[in-house]
C-alpha atoms as a PDB file:
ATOM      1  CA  UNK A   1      99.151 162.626 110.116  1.00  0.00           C
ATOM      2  CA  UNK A   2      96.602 165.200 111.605  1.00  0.00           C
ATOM      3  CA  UNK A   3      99.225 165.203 115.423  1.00  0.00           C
ATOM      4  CA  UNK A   4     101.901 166.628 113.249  1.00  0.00           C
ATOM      5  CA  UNK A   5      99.782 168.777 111.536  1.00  0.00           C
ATOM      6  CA  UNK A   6      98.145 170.206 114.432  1.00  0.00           C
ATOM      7  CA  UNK A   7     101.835 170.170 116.000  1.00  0.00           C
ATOM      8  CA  UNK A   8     103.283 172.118 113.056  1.00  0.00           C
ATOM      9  CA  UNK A   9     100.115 174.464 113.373  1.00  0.00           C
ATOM     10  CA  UNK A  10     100.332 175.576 116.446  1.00  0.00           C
ATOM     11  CA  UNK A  11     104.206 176.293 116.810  1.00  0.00           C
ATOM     12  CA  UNK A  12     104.004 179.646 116.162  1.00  0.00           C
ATOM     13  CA  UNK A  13     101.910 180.617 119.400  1.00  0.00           C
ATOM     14  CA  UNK A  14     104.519 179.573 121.738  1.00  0.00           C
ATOM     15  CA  UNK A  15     102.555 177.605 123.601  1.00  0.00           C
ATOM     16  CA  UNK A  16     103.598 176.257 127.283  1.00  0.00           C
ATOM     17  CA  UNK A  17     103.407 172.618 126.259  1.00  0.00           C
ATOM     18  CA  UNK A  18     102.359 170.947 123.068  1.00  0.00           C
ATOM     19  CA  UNK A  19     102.851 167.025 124.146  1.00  0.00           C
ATOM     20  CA  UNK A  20     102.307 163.659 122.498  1.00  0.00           C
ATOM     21  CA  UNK A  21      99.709 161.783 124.590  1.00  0.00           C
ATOM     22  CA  UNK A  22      99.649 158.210 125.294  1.00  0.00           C
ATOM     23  CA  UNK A  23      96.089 157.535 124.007  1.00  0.00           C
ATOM     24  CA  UNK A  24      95.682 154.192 125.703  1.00  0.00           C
ATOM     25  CA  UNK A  25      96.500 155.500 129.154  1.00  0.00           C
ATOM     26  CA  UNK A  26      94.993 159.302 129.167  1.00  0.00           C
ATOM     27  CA  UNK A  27      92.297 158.964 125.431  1.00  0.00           C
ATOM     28  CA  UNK A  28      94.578 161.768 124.077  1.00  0.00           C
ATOM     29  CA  UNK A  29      97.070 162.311 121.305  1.00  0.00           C
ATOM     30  CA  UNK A  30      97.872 165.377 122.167  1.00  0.00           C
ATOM     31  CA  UNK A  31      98.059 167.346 125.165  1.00  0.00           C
ATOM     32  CA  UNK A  32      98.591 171.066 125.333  1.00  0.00           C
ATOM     33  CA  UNK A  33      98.813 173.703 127.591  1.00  0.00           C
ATOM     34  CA  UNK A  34      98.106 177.028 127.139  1.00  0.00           C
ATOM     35  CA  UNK A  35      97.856 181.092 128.684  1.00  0.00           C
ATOM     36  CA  UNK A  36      94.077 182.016 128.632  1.00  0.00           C
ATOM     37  CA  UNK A  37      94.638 185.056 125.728  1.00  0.00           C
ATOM     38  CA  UNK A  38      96.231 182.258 123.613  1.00  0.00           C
ATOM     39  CA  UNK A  39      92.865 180.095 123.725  1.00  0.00           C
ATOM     40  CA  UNK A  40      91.101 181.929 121.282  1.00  0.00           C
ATOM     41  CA  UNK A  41      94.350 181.265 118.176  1.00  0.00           C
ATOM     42  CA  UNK A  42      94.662 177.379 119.616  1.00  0.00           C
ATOM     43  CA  UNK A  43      90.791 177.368 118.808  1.00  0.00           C
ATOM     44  CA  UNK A  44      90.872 178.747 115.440  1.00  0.00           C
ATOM     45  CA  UNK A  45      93.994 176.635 114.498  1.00  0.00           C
ATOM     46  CA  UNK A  46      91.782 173.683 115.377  1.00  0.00           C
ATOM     47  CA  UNK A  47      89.089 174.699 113.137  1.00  0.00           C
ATOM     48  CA  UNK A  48      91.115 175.247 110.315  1.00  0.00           C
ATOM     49  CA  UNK A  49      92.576 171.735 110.979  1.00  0.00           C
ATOM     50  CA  UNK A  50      89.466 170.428 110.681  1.00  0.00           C
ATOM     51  CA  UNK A  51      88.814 169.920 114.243  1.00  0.00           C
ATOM     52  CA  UNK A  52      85.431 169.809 116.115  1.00  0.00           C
ATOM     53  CA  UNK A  53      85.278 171.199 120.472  1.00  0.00           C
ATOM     54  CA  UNK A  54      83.896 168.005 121.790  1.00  0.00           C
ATOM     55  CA  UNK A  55      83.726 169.427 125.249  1.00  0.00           C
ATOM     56  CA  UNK A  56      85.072 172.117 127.558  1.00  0.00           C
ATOM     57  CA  UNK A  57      85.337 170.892 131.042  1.00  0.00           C
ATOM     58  CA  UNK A  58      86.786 173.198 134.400  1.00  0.00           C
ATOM     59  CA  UNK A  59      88.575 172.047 137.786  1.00  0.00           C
ATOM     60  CA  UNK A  60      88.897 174.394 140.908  1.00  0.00           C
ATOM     61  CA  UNK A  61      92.049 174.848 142.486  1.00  0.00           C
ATOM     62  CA  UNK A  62      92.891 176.896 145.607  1.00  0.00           C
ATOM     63  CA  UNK A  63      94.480 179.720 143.715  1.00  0.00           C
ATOM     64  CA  UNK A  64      92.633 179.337 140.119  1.00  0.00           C
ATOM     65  CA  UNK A  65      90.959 177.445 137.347  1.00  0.00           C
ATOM     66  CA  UNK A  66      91.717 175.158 135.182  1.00  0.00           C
ATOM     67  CA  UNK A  67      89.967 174.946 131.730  1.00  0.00           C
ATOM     68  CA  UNK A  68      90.158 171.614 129.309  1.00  0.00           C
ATOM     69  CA  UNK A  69      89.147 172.248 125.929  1.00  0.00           C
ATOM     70  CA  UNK A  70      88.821 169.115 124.297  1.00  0.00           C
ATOM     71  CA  UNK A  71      88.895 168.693 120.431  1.00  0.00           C
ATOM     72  CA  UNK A  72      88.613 165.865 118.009  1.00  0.00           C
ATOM     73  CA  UNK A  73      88.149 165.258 114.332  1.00  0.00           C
ATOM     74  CA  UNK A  74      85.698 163.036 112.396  1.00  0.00           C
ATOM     75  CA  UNK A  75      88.238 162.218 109.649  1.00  0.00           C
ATOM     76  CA  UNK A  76      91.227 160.981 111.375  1.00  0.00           C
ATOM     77  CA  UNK A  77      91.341 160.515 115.389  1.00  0.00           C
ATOM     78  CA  UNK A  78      93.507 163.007 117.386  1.00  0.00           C
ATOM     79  CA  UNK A  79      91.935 163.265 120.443  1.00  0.00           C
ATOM     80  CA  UNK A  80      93.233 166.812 122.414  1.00  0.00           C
ATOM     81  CA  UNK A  81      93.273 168.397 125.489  1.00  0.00           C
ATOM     82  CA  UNK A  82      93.769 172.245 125.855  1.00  0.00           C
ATOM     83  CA  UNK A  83      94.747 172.797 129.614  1.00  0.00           C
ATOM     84  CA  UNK A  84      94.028 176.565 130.453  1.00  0.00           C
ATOM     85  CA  UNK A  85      95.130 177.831 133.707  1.00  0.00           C
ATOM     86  CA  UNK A  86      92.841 181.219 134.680  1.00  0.00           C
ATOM     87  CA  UNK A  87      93.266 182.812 137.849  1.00  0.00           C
ATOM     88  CA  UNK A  88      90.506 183.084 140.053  1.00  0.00           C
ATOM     89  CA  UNK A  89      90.468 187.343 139.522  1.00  0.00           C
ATOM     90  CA  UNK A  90      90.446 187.055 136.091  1.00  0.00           C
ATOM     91  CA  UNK A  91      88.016 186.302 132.952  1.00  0.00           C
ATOM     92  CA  UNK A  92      88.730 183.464 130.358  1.00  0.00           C
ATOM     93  CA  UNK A  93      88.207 184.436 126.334  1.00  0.00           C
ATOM     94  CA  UNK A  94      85.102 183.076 124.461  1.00  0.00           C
ATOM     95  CA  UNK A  95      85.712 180.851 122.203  1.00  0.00           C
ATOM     96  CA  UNK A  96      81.363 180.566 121.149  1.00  0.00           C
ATOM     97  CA  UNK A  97      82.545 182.978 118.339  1.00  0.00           C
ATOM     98  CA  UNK A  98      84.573 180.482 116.697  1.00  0.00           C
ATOM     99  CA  UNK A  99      83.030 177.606 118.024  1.00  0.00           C
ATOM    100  CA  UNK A 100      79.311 178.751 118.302  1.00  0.00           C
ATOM    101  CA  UNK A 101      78.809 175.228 120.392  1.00  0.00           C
ATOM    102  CA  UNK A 102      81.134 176.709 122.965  1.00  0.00           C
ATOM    103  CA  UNK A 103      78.645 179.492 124.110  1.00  0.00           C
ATOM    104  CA  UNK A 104      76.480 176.412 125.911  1.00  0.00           C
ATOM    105  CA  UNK A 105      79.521 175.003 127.546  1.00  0.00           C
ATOM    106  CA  UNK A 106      80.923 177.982 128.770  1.00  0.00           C
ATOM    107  CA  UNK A 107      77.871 179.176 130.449  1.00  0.00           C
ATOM    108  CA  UNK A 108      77.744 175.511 132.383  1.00  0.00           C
ATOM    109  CA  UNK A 109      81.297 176.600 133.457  1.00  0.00           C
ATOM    110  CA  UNK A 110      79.967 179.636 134.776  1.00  0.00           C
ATOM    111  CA  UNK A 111      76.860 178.147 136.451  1.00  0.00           C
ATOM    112  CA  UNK A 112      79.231 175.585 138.321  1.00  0.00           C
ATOM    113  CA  UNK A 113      82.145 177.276 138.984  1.00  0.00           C
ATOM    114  CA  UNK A 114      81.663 181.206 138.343  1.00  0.00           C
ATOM    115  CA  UNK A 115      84.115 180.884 135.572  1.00  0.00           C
ATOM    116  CA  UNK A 116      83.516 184.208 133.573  1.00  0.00           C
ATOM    117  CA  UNK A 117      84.095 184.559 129.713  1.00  0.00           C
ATOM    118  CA  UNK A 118      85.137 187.849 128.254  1.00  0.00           C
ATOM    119  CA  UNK A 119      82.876 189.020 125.442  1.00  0.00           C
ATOM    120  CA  UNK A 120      81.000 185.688 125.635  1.00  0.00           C
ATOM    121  CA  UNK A 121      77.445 186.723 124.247  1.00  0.00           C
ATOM    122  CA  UNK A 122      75.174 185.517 126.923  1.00  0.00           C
ATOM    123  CA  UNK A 123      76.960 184.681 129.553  1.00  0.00           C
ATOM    124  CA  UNK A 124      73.485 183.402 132.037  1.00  0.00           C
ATOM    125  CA  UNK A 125      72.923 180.496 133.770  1.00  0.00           C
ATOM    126  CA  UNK A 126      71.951 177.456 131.695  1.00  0.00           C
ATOM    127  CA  UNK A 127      71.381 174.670 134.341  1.00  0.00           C
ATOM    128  CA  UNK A 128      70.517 176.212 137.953  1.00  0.00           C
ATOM    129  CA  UNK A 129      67.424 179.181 138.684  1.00  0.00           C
ATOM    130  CA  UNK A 130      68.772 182.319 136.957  1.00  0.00           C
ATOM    131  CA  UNK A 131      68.442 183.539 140.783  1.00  0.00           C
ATOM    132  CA  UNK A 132      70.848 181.226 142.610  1.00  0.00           C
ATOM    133  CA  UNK A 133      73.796 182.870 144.477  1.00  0.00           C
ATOM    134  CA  UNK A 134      75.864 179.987 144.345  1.00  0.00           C
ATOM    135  CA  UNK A 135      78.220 177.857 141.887  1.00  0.00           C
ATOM    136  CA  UNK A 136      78.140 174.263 143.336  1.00  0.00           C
ATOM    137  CA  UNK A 137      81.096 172.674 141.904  1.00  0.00           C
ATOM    138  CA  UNK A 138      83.835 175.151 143.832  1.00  0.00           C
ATOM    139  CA  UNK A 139      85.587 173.303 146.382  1.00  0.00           C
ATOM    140  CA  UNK A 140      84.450 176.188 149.230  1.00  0.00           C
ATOM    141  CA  UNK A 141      80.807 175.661 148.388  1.00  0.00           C
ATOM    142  CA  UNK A 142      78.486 174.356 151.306  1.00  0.00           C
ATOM    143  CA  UNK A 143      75.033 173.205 150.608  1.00  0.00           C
ATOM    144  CA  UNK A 144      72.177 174.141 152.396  1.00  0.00           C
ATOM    145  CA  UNK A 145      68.706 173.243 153.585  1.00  0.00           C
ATOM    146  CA  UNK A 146      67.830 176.449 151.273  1.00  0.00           C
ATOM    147  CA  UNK A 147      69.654 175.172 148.236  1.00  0.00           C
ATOM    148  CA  UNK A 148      67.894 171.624 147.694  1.00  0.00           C
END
């Protein structure tokens, strides 16, 4: 079964939390949690698992960010969620080198939040004017006339 496998896979990197989901309640098998420099082995462990990045989502807290990876496989269904807490000082890793798919969706997470990526490749806006001085998804951001 592709939860134990992943479980047994990922064991080595000492993760915070590697935790059977309950799929009917969250629409995840697995949920994990993880340090930001450990991102980058939890990603290629899911590759060589088999595993496709369906989506990276982030959420703004107070005192940092938090990043959900989520991964999936065609073959068997193991729907998981990578929980990465960054603080708001600091830089995420890429993961578009291992997931090439992951260079658009981190660059949406820096358009909206001002997440940045370490070593991502072209880390530019992708949705708003290359010349806006905002990110419009952080809790302290107030529109204005200026913005619309």
């Amino acid at each position: 079964m592709l939860r134990d496998n992943i479980h047994k896979a990922l064991a080595p990197l000492n993760l915070e939390q590697v935790e059977s989901g309950d799929y009917a309640k969250t629409g995840y098998h697995l949920e994990i949690t993880a340090a930001p420099e450990q991102i980058p082995e939890v990603a290629k462990t899911m590759l060589s698992l088999g595993c496709f990045l369906e989506s990276l989502t982030g959420l703004h807290y107070p005192e940092h960010f938090t990043l959900v990876y989520h991964f999936n496989n065609f073959g068997e269904l193991c729907r998981t969620a990578v929980h990465v807490k960054v603080p708001l000082d600091q830089e995420a890793p890429t993961i578009s080198h291992i997931y090439p798919g992951a260079n658009w969706y981190e660059r949406e997470a820096y358009d909206l939040y001002g997440v940045r990526f370490t070593d991502h490749p072209d880390l530019r806006r992708i949705l708003l004017p290359f010349e806006a001085d905002f990110h419009p998804l952080l809790k302290k951001f107030e529109a204005s006339s200026a913005d619309a």
